[in-house]
Protein backbone atom coordinates (compact mmCIF):
# COMPACT_ATOMS: atom_id res chain seq x y z
CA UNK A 1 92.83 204.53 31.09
CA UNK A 2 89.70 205.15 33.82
CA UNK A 3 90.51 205.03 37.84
CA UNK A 4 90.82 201.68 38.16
CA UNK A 5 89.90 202.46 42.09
CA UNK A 6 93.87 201.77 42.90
CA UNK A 7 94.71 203.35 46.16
CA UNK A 8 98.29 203.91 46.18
CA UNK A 9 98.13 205.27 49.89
CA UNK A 10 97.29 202.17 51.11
CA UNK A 11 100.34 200.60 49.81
CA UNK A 12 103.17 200.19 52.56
CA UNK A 13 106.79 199.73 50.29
CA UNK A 14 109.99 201.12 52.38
CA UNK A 15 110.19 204.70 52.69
CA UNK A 16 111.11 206.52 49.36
CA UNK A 17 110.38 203.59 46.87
CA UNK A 18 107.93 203.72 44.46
CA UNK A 19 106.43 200.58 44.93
CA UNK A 20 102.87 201.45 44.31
CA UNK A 21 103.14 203.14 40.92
CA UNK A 22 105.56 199.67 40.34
CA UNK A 23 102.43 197.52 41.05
CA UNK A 24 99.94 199.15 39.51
CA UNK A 25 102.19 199.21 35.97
CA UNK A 26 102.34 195.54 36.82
CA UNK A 27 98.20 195.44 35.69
CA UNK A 28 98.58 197.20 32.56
CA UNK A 29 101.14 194.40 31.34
CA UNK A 30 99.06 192.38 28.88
CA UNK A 31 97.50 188.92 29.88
CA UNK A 32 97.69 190.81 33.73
CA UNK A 33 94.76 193.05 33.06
CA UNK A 34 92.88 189.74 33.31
CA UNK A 35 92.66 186.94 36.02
CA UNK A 36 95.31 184.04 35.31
CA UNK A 37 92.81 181.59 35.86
CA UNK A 38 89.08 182.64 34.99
CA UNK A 39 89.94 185.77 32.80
CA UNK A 40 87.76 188.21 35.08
CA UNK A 41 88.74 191.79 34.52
CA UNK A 42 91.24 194.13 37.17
CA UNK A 43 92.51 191.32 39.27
CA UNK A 44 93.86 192.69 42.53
CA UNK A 45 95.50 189.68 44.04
CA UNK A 46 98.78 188.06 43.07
CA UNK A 47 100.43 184.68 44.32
CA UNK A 48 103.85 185.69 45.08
CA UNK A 49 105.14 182.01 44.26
CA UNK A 50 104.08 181.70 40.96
CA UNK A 51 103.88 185.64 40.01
CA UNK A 52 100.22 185.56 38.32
CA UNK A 53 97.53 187.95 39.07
CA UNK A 54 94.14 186.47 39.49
CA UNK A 55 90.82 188.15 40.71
CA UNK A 56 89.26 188.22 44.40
CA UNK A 57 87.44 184.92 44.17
CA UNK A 58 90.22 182.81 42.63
CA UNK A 59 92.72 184.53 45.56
CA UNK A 60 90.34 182.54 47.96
CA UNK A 61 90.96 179.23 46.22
CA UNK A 62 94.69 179.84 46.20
CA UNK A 63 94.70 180.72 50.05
CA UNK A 64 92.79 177.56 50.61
CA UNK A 65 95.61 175.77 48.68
CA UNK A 66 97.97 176.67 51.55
CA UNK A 67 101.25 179.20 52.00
CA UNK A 68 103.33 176.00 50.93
CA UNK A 69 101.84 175.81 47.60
CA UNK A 70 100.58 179.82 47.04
CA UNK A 71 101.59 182.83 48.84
CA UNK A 72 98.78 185.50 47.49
CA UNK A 73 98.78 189.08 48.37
CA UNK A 74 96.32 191.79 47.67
CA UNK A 75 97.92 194.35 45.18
CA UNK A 76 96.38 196.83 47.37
CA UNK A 77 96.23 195.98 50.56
CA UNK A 78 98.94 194.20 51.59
CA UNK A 79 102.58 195.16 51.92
CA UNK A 80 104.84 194.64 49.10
CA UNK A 81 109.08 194.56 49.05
CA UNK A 82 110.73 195.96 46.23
CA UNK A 83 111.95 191.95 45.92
CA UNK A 84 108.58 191.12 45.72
CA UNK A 85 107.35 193.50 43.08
CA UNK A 86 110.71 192.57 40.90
CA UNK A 87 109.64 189.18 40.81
CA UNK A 88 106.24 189.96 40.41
CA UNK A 89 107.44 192.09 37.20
CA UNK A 90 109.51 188.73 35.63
CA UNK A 91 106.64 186.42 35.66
CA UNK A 92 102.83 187.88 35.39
CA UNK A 93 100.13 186.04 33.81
CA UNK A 94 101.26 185.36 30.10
CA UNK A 95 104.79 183.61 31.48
CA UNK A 96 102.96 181.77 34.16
CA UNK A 97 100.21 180.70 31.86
CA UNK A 98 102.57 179.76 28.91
CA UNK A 99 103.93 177.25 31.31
CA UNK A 100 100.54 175.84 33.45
CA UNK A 101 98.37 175.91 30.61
CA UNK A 102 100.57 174.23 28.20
CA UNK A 103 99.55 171.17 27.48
CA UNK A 104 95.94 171.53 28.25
CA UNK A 105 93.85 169.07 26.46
CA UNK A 106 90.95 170.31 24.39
CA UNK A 107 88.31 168.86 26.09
CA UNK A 108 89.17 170.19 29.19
CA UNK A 109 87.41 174.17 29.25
CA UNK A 110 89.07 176.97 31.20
CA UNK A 111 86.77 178.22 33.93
CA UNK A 112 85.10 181.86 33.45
CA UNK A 113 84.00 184.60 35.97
CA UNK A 114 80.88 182.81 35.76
CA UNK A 115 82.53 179.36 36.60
CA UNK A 116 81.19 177.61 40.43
CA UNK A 117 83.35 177.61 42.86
CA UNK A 118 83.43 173.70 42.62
CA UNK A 119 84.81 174.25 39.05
CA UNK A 120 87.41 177.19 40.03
CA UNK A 121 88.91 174.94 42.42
CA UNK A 122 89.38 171.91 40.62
CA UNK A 123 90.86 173.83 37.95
CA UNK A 124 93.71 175.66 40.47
CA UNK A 125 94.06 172.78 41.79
CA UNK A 126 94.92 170.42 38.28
CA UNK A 127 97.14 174.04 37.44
CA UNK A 128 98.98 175.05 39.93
CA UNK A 129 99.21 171.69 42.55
CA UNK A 130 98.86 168.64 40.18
CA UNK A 131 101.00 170.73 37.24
CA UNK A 132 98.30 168.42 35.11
CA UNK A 133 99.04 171.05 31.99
CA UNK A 134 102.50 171.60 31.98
CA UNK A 135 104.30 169.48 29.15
CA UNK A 136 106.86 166.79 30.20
CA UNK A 137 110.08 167.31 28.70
CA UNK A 138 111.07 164.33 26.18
CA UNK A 139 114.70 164.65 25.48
CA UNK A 140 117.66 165.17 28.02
CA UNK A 141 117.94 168.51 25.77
CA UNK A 142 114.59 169.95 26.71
CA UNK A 143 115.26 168.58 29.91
CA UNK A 144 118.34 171.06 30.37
CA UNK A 145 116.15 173.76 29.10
CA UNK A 146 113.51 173.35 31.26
CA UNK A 147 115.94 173.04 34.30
CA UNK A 148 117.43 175.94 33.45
CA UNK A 149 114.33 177.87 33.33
CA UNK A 150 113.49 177.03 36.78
CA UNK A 151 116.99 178.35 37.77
CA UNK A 152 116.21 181.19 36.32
CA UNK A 153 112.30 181.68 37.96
CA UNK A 154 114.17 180.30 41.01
CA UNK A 155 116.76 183.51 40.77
CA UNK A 156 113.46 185.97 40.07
CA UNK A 157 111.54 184.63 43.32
CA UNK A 158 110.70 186.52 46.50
CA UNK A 159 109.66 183.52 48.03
CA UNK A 160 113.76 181.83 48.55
CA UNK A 161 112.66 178.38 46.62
CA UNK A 162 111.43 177.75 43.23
CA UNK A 163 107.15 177.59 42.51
CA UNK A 164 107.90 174.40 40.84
CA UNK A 165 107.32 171.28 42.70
CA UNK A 166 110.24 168.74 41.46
CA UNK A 167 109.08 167.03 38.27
CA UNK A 168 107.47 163.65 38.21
CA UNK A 169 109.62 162.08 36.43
CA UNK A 170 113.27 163.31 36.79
CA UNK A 171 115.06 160.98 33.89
CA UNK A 172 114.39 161.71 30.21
CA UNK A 173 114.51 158.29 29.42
CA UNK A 174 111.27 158.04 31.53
CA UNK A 175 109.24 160.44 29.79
CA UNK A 176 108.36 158.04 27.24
CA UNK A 177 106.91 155.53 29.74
CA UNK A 178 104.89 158.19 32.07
CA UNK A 179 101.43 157.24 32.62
CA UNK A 180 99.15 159.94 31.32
CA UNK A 181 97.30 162.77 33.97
CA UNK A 182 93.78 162.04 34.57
CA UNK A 183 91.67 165.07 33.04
CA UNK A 184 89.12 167.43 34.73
CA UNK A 185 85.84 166.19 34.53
């Protein structure tokens, strides 16, 4: 693998810990060699609420979106807990993305490096605020399973609270009479 320009001196982890070598395994995961949302290549920014990995010019659309939505650190920069890098170690792109990206319909097109910045943040926005791709649980038994995957991405987070706002509908029986999400334009 080349120098990916990582500078693991710049990396502040308590005394002792390995935290830097930790992170920078963290990008050869696959889907985290790649930005979570535009697919640009060696991200160096993460969101520790969510735990994806997502490239310098999506990081600004996440820190727009506010601490109480996305907490985003630089993978270099900043300073990282061993918590932190745990939870950033249970998630990562392909878990994150197999739940936001889920129900995406196929008309709607995934931005790319190239994508405005117009078109980045609408996109984070439907993703990460709205939840516009995630799929809505239909039976009280997918219900349970999805519950109990937040507990466990609840247990996994740095952050104290669970990267999920609370679903929009929180009976199953009213699954079948949601209104459907309006779609990216």
């Amino acid at each position: 693998m080349a120098d990916s320009g990582w500078n693991s001196s710049r990396m502040s982890c308590p005394s002792g810990s390995n935290g830097a070598a930790k992170l920078k395994r963290l990008l050869t995961l696959p889907g985290n060699r790649r930005c979570a949302d535009c697919g640009a290549p060696d991200p160096q920014w993460a969101s520790l609420t969510f735990g994806s990995i997502f490239c310098i010019r999506c990081s600004g659309v996440h820190r727009s979106l506010g601490t109480t939505v996305s907490r985003v650190r630089s993978l270099e920069l900043d300073r990282w807990t061993p918590a932190q890098v745990k939870s950033l170690k249970t998630r990562g792109n392909d878990l994150v993305n197999g739940i936001l990206e889920n129900d995406v319909p196929s008309h709607v097109h995934k931005p790319t490096p190239r994508s405005s910045f117009e078109e980045l943040t609408a996109w984070i926005q439907a993703k990460y605020v709205e939840q516009r791709f995630r799929p809505t649980p239909k039976t009280a038994a997918e219900w349970a399973r999805f519950e109990a995957e937040d507990a466990r991405l609840l247990c996994d987070s740095a952050i104290g609270h669970s990267p999920w706002p609370a679903r929009r509908d929180a009976r199953p029986e009213a699954a079948h009479t949601a209104q459907p999400h309006q779609v990216l334009r």
